[in-house]
C-alpha atoms as a PDB file:
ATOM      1  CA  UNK A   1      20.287 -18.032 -15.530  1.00  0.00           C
ATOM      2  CA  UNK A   2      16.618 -18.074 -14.838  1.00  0.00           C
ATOM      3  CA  UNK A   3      15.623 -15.615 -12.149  1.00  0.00           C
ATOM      4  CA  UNK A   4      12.362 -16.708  -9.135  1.00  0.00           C
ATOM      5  CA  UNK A   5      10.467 -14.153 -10.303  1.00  0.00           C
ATOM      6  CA  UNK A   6       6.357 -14.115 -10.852  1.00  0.00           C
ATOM      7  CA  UNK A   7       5.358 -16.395 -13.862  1.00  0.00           C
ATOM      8  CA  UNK A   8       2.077 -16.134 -14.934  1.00  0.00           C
ATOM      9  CA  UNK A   9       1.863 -20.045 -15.551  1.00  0.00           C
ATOM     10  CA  UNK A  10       4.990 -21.350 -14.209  1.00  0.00           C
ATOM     11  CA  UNK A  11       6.212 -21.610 -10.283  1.00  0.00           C
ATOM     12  CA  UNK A  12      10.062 -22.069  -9.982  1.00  0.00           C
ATOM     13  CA  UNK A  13      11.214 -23.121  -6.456  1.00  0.00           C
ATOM     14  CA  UNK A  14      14.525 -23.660  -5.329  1.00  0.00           C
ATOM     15  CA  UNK A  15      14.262 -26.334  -2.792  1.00  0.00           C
ATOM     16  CA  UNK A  16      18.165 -26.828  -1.892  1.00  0.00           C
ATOM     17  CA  UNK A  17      21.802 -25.361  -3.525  1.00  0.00           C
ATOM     18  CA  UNK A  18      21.788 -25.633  -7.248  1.00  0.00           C
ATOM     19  CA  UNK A  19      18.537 -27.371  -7.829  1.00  0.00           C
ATOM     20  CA  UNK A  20      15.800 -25.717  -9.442  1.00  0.00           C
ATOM     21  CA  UNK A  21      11.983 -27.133  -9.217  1.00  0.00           C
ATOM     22  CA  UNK A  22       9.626 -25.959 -12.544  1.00  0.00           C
ATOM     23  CA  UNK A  23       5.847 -26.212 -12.001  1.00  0.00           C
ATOM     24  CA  UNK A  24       3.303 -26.124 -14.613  1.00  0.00           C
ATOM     25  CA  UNK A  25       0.639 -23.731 -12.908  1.00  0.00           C
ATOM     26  CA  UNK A  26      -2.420 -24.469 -14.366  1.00  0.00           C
ATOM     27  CA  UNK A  27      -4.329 -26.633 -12.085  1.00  0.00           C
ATOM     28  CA  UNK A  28      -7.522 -25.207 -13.297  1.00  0.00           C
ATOM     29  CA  UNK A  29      -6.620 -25.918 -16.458  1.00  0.00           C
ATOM     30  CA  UNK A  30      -4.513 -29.277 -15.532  1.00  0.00           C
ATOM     31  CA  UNK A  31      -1.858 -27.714 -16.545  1.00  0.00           C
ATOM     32  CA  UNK A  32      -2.346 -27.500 -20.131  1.00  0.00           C
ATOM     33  CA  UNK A  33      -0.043 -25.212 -21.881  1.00  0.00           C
ATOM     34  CA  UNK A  34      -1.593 -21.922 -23.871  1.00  0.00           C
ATOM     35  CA  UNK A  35      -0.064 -19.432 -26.062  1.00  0.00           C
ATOM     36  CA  UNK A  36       1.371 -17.395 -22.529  1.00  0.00           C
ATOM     37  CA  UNK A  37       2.870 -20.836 -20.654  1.00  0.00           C
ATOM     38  CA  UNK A  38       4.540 -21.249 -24.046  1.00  0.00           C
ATOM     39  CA  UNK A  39       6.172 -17.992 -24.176  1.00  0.00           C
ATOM     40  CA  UNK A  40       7.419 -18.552 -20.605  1.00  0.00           C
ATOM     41  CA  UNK A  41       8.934 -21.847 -20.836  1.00  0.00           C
ATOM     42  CA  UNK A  42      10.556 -20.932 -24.343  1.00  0.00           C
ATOM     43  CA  UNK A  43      12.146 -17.496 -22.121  1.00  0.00           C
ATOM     44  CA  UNK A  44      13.280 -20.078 -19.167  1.00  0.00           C
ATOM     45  CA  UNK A  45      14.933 -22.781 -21.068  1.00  0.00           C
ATOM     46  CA  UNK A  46      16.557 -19.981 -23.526  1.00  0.00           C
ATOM     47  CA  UNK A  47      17.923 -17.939 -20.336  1.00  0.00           C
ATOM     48  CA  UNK A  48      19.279 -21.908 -18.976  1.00  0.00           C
ATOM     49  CA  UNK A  49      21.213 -22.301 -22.271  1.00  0.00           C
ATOM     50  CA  UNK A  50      22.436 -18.865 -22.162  1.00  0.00           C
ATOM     51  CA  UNK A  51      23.656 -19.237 -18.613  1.00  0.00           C
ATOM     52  CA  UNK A  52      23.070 -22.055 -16.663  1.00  0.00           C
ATOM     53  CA  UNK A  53      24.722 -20.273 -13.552  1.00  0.00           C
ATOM     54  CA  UNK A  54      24.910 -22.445 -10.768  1.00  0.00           C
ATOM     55  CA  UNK A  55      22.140 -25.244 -11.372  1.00  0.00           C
ATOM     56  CA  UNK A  56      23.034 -28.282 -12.087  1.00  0.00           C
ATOM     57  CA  UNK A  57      19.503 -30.023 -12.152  1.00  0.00           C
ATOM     58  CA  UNK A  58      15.831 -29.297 -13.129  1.00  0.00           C
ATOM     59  CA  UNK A  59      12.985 -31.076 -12.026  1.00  0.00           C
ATOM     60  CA  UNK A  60       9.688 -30.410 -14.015  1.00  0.00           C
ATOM     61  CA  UNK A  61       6.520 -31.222 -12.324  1.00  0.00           C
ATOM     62  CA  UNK A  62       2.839 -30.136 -12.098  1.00  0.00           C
ATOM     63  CA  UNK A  63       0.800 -28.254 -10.086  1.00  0.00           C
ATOM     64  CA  UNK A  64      -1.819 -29.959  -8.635  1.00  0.00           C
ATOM     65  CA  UNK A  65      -2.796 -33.715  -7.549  1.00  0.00           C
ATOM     66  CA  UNK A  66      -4.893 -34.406 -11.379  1.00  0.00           C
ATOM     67  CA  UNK A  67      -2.655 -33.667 -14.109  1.00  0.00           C
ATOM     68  CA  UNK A  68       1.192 -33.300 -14.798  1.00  0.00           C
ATOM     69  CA  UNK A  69       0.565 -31.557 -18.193  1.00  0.00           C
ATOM     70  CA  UNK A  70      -2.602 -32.544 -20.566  1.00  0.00           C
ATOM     71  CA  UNK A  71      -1.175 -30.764 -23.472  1.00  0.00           C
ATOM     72  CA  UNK A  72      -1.869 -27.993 -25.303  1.00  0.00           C
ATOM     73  CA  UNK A  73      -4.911 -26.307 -24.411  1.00  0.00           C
ATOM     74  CA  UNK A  74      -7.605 -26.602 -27.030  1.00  0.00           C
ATOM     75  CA  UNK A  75      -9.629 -24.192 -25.349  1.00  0.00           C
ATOM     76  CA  UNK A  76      -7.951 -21.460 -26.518  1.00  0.00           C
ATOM     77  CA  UNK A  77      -7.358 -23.069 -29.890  1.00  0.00           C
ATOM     78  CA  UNK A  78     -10.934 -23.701 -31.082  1.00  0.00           C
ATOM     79  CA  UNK A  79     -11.409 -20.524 -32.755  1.00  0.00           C
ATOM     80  CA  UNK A  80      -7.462 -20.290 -34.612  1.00  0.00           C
ATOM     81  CA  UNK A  81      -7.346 -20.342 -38.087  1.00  0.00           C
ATOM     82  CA  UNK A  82      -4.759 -22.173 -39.364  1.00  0.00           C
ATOM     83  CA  UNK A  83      -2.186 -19.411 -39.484  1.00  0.00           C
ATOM     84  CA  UNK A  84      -2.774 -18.667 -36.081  1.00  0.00           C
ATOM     85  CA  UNK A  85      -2.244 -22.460 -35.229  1.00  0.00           C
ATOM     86  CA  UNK A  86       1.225 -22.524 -36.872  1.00  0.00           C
ATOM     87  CA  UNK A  87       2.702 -18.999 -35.595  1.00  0.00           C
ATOM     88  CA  UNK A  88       1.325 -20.747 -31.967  1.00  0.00           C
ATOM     89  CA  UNK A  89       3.012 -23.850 -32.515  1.00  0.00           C
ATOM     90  CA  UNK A  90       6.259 -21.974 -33.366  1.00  0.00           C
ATOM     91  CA  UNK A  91       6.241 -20.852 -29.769  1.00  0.00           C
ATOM     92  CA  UNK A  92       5.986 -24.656 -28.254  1.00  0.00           C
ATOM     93  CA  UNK A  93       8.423 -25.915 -30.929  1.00  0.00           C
ATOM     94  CA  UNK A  94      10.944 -23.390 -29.191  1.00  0.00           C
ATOM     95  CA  UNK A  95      10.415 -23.992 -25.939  1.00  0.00           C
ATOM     96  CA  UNK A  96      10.311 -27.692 -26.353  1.00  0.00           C
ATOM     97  CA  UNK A  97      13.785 -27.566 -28.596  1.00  0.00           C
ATOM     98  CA  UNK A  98      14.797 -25.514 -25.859  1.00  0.00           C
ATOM     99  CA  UNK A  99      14.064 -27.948 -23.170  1.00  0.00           C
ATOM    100  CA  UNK A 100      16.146 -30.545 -25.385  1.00  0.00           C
ATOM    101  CA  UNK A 101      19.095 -28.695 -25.471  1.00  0.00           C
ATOM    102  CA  UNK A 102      19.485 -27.458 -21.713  1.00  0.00           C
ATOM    103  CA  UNK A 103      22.907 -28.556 -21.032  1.00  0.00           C
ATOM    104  CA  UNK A 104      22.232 -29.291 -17.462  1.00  0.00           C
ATOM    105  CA  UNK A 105      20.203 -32.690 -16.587  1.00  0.00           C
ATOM    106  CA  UNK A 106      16.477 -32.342 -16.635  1.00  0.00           C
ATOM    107  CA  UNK A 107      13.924 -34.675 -14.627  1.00  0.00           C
ATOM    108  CA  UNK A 108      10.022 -35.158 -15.050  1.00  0.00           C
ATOM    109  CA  UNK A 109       7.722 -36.035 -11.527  1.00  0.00           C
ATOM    110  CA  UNK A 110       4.963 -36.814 -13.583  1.00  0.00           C
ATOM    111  CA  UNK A 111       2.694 -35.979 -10.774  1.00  0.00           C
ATOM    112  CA  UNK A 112      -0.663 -36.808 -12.495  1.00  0.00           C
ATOM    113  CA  UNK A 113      -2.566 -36.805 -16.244  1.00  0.00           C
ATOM    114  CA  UNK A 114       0.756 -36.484 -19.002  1.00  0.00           C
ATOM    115  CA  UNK A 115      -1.397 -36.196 -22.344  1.00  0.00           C
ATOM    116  CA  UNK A 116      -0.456 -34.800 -26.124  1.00  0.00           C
ATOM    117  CA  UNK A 117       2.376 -32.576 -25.543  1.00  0.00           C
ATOM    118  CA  UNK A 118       2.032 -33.155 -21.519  1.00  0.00           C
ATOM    119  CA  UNK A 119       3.906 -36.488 -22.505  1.00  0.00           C
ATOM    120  CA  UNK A 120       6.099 -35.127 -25.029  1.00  0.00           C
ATOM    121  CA  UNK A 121       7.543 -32.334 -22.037  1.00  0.00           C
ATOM    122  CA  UNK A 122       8.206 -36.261 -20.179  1.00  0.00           C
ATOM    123  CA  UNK A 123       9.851 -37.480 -23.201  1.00  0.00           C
ATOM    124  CA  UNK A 124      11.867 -34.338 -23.552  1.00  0.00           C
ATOM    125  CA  UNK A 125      13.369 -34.777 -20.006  1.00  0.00           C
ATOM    126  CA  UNK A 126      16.686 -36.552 -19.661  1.00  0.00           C
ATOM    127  CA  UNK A 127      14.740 -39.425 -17.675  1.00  0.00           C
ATOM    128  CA  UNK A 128      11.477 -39.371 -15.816  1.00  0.00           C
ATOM    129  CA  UNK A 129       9.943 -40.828 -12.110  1.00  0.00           C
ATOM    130  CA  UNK A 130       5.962 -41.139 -12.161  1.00  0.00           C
ATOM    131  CA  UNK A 131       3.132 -41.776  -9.293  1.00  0.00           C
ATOM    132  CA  UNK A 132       1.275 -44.820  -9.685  1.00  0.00           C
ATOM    133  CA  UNK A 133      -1.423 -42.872 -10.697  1.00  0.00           C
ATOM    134  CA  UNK A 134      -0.142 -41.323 -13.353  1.00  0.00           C
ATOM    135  CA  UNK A 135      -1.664 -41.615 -17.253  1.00  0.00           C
ATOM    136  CA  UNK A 136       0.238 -41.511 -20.259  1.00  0.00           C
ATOM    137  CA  UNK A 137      -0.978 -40.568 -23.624  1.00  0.00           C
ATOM    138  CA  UNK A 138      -0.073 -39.305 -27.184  1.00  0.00           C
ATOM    139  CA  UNK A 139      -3.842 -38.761 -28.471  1.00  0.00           C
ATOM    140  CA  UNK A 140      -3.145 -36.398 -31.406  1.00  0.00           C
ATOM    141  CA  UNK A 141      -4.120 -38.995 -34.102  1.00  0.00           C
ATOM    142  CA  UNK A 142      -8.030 -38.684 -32.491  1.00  0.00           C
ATOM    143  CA  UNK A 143      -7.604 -35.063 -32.965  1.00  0.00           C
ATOM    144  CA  UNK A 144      -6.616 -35.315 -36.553  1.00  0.00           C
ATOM    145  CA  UNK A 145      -3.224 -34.534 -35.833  1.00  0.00           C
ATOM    146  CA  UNK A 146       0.178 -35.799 -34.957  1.00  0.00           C
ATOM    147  CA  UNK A 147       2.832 -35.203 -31.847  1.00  0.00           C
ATOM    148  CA  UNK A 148       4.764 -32.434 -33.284  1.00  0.00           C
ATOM    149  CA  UNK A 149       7.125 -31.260 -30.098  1.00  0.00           C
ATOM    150  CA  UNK A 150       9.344 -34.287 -30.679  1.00  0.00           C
ATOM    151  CA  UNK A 151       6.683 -37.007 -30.033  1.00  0.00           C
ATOM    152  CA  UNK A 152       7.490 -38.786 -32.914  1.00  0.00           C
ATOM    153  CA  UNK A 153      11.689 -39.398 -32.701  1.00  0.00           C
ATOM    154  CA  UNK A 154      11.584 -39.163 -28.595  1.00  0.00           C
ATOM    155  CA  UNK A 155       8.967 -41.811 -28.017  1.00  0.00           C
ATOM    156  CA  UNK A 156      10.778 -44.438 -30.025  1.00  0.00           C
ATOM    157  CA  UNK A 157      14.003 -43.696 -29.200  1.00  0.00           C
ATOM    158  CA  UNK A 158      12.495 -44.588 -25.206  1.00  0.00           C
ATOM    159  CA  UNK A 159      10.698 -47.774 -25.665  1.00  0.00           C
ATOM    160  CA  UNK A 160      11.111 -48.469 -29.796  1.00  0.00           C
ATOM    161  CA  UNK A 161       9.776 -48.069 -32.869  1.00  0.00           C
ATOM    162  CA  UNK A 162       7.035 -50.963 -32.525  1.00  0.00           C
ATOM    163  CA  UNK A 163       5.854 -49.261 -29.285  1.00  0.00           C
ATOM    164  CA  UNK A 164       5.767 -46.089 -30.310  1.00  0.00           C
ATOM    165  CA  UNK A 165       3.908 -46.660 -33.205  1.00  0.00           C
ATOM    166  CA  UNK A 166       1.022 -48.329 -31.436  1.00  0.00           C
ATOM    167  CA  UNK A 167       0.917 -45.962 -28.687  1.00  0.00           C
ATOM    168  CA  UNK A 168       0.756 -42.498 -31.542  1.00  0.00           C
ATOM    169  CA  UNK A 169      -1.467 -44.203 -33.960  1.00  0.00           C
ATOM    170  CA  UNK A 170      -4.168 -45.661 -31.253  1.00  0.00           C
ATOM    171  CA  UNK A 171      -3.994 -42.495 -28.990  1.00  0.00           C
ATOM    172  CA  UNK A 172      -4.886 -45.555 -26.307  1.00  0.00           C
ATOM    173  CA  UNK A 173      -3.815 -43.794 -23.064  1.00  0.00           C
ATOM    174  CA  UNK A 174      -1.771 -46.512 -20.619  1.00  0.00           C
ATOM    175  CA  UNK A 175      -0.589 -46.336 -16.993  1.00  0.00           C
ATOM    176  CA  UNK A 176       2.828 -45.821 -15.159  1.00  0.00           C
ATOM    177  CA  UNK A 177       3.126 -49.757 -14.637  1.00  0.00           C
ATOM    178  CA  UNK A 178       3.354 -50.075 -18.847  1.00  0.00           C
ATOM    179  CA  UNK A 179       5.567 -46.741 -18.918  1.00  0.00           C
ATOM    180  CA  UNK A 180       7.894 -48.741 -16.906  1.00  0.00           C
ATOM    181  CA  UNK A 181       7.906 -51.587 -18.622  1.00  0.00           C
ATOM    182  CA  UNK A 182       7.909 -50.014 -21.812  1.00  0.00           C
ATOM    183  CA  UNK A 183      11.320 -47.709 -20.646  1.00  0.00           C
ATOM    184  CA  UNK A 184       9.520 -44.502 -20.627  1.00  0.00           C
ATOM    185  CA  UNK A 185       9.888 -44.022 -17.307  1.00  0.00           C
ATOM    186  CA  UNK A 186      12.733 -44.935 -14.902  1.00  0.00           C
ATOM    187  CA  UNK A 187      11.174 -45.341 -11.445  1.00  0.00           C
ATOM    188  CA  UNK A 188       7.412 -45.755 -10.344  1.00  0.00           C
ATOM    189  CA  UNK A 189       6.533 -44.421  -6.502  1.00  0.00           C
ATOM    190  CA  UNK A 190       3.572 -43.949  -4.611  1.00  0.00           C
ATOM    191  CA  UNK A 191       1.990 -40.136  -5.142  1.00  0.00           C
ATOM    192  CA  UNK A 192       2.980 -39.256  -1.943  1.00  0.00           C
ATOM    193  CA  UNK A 193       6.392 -39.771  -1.812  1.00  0.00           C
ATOM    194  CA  UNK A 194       7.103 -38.307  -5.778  1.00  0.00           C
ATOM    195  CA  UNK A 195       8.710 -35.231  -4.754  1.00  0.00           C
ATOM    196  CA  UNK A 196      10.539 -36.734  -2.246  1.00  0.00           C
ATOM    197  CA  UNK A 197      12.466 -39.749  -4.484  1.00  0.00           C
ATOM    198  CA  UNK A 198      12.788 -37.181  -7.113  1.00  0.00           C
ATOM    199  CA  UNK A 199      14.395 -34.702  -5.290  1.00  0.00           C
ATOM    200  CA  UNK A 200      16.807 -37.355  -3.815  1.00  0.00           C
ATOM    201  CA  UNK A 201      18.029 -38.224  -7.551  1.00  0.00           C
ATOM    202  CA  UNK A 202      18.476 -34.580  -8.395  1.00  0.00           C
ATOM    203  CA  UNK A 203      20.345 -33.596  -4.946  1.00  0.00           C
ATOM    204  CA  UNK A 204      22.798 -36.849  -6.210  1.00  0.00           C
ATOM    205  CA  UNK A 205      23.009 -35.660  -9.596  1.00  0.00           C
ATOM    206  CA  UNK A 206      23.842 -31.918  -8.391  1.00  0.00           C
ATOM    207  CA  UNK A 207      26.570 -33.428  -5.927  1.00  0.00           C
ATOM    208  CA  UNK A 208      28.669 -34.621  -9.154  1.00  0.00           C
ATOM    209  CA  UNK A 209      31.082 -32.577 -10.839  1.00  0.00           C
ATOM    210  CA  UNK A 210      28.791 -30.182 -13.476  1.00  0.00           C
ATOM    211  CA  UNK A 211      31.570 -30.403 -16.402  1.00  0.00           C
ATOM    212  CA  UNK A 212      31.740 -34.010 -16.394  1.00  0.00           C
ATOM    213  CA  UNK A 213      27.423 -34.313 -15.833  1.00  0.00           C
ATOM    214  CA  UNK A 214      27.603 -32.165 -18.761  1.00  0.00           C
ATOM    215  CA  UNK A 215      29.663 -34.067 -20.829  1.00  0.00           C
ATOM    216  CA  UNK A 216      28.054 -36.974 -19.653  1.00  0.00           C
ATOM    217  CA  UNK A 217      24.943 -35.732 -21.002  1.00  0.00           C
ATOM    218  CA  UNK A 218      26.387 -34.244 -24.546  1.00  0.00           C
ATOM    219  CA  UNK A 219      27.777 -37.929 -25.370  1.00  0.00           C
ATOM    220  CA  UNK A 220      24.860 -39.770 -24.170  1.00  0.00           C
ATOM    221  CA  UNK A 221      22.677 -38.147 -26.573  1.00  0.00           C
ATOM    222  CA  UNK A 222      24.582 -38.343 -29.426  1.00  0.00           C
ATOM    223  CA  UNK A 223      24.305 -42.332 -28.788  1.00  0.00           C
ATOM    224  CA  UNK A 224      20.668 -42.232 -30.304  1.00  0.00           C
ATOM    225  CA  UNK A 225      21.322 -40.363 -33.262  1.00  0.00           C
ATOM    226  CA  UNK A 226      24.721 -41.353 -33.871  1.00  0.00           C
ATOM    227  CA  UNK A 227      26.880 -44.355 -35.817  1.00  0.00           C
ATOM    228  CA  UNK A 228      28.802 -46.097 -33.618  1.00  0.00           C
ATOM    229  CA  UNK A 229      32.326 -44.659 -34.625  1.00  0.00           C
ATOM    230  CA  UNK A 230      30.691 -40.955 -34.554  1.00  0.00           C
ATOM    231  CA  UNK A 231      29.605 -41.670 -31.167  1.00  0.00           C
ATOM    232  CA  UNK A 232      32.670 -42.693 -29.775  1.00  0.00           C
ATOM    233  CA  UNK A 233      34.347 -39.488 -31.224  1.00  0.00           C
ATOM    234  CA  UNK A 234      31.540 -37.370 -29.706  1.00  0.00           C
ATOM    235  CA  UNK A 235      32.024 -39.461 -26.246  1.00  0.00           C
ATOM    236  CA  UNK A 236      36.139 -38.764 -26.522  1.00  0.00           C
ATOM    237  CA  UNK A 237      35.843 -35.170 -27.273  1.00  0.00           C
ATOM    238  CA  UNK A 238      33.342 -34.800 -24.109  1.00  0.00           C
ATOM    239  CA  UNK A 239      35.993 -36.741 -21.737  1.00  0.00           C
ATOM    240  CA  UNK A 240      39.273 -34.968 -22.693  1.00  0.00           C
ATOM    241  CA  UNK A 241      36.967 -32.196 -21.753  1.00  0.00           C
ATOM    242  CA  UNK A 242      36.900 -33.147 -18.656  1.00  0.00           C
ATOM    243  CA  UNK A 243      40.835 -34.101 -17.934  1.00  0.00           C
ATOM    244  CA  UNK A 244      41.678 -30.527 -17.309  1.00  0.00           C
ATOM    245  CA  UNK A 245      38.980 -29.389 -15.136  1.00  0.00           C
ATOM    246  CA  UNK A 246      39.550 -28.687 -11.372  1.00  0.00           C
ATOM    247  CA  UNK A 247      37.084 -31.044 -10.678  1.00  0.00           C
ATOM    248  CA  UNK A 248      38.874 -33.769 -12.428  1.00  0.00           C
ATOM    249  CA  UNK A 249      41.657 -33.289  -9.883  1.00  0.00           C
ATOM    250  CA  UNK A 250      39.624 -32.474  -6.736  1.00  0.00           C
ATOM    251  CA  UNK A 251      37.853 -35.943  -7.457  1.00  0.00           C
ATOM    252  CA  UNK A 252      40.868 -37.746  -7.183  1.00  0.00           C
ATOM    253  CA  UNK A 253      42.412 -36.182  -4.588  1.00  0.00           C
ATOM    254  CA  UNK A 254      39.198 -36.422  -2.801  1.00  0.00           C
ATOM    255  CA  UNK A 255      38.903 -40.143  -3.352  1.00  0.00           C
ATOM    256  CA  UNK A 256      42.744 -40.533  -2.356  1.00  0.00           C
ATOM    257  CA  UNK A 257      41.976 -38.472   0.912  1.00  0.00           C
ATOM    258  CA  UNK A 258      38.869 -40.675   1.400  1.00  0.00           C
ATOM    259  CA  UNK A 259      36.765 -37.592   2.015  1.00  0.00           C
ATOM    260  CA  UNK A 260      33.542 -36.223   0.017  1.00  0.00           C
ATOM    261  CA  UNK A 261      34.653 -34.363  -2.843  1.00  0.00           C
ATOM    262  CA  UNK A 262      33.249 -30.701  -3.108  1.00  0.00           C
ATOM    263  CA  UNK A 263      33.143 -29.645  -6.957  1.00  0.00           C
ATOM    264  CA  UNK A 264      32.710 -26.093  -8.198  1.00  0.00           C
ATOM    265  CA  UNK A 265      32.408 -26.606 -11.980  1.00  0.00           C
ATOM    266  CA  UNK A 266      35.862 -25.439 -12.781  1.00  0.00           C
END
């Protein structure tokens, strides 16, 4: 399980019992990931899926009122050659695959700016809350590029293929009002109350029993990549899973004693 120790480029917080807050600290930089933020998010998601320990949700957020995440920072890649680019990228596809797989549910406060892979660290999250001030944009195509930390199969699997074509070939940046709409993100709140909503889900979230949140989460995503029949084999697997936890039975006796259950992840 990740340790609170001192990042160079990340701040993790722990703001109540098995929650975990991860802030992009970069303000100067809005928050735009280099070669050294990449390292450390690949080593925190890896240490999650080795052990998640006793968290049982993640909110990602950045530091800063101007910018969630603008991307990669191009600063530091104007001078790579092209091997240099790839060996970089590497490091981002990691932590991003990382990110994808952490078995415990992960939520984006997009706080500000959420550009290039800034927006693809929102579409990597489980589900996402935004201020209304928050920008959206996949701008790669102007940069003779493409989104290549799961831009292109997470953005359409959120708001379609249609959508998500327009938005990656225009590079036309859009506001939280259309990323509701549009079913990239779940909930739009005013900037100063963010934290506050966000938090709120995750304490909910963390209150459920972790194996069956878990499993939850394993059959859920196998819905978007899945046949139907597959799927339901996936879901049935994930909820016999479940039948012979603890928490299975402390849930019902719990509800039958008409008292708040306490779960332990057993």
């Amino acid at each position: 399980m990740p340790t609170i120790r001192d990042y160079e480029t990340l701040d993790i917080a722990r703001p109540g019992p098995n929650l975990l807050v991860l802030t992009l600290n970069r303000p100067q930089a809005a928050n735009a990931f280099n070669t050294r933020m990449g390292e450390e998010l690949r080593g925190f998601w890896n240490a999650l899926l080795a052990d998640a320990g006793k968290v049982r949700c993640i909110v990602v957020t950045g530091a800063g009122e101007r910018a969630f995440c603008a991307g990669a920072d191009l600063k530091e890649r104007r001078e790579m050659s092209d091997d240099s680019w790839r060996r970089q990228h590497v490091i981002f596809e990691e932590a991003f695959y990382a990110m994808m797989d952490c078995p415990v549910p992960v939520i984006a406060a997009v706080n500000g700016a959420a550009f290039g892979g800034g927006f693809e660290i929102v579409l990597a999250a489980d589900f996402a809350y935004a201020a209304d001030n928050a920008r959206f944009a996949l701008t790669e195509t102007t940069l003779g590029i493409i989104p290549g930390v799961g831009g292109t199969q997470n953005l359409p699997r959120a708001c379609g293929v249609r959508r998500a074509k327009e938005i990656i070939m225009t590079g036309t940046p859009f506001g939280a009002d259309e990323a509701l709409q549009w079913g990239i993100v779940n909930r739009v709140v005013p900037p100063d109350g963010l934290m506050e909503e966000t938090l709120a889900v995750a304490r909910r979230i963390a209150g459920n029993a972790p194996v069956a949140v878990g499993a939850a989460k394993q059959a859920l995503n196998a819905a978007a990549g899945s046949d139907l029949k597959t799927g339901l084999a996936i879901e049935i697997e994930c909820y016999n899973r479940t039948v012979t936890t603890d928490d299975r039975r402390e849930g019902m006796l719990a509800f039958n004693e008409k008292r708040p259950p306490v779960f332990r992840g057993h």
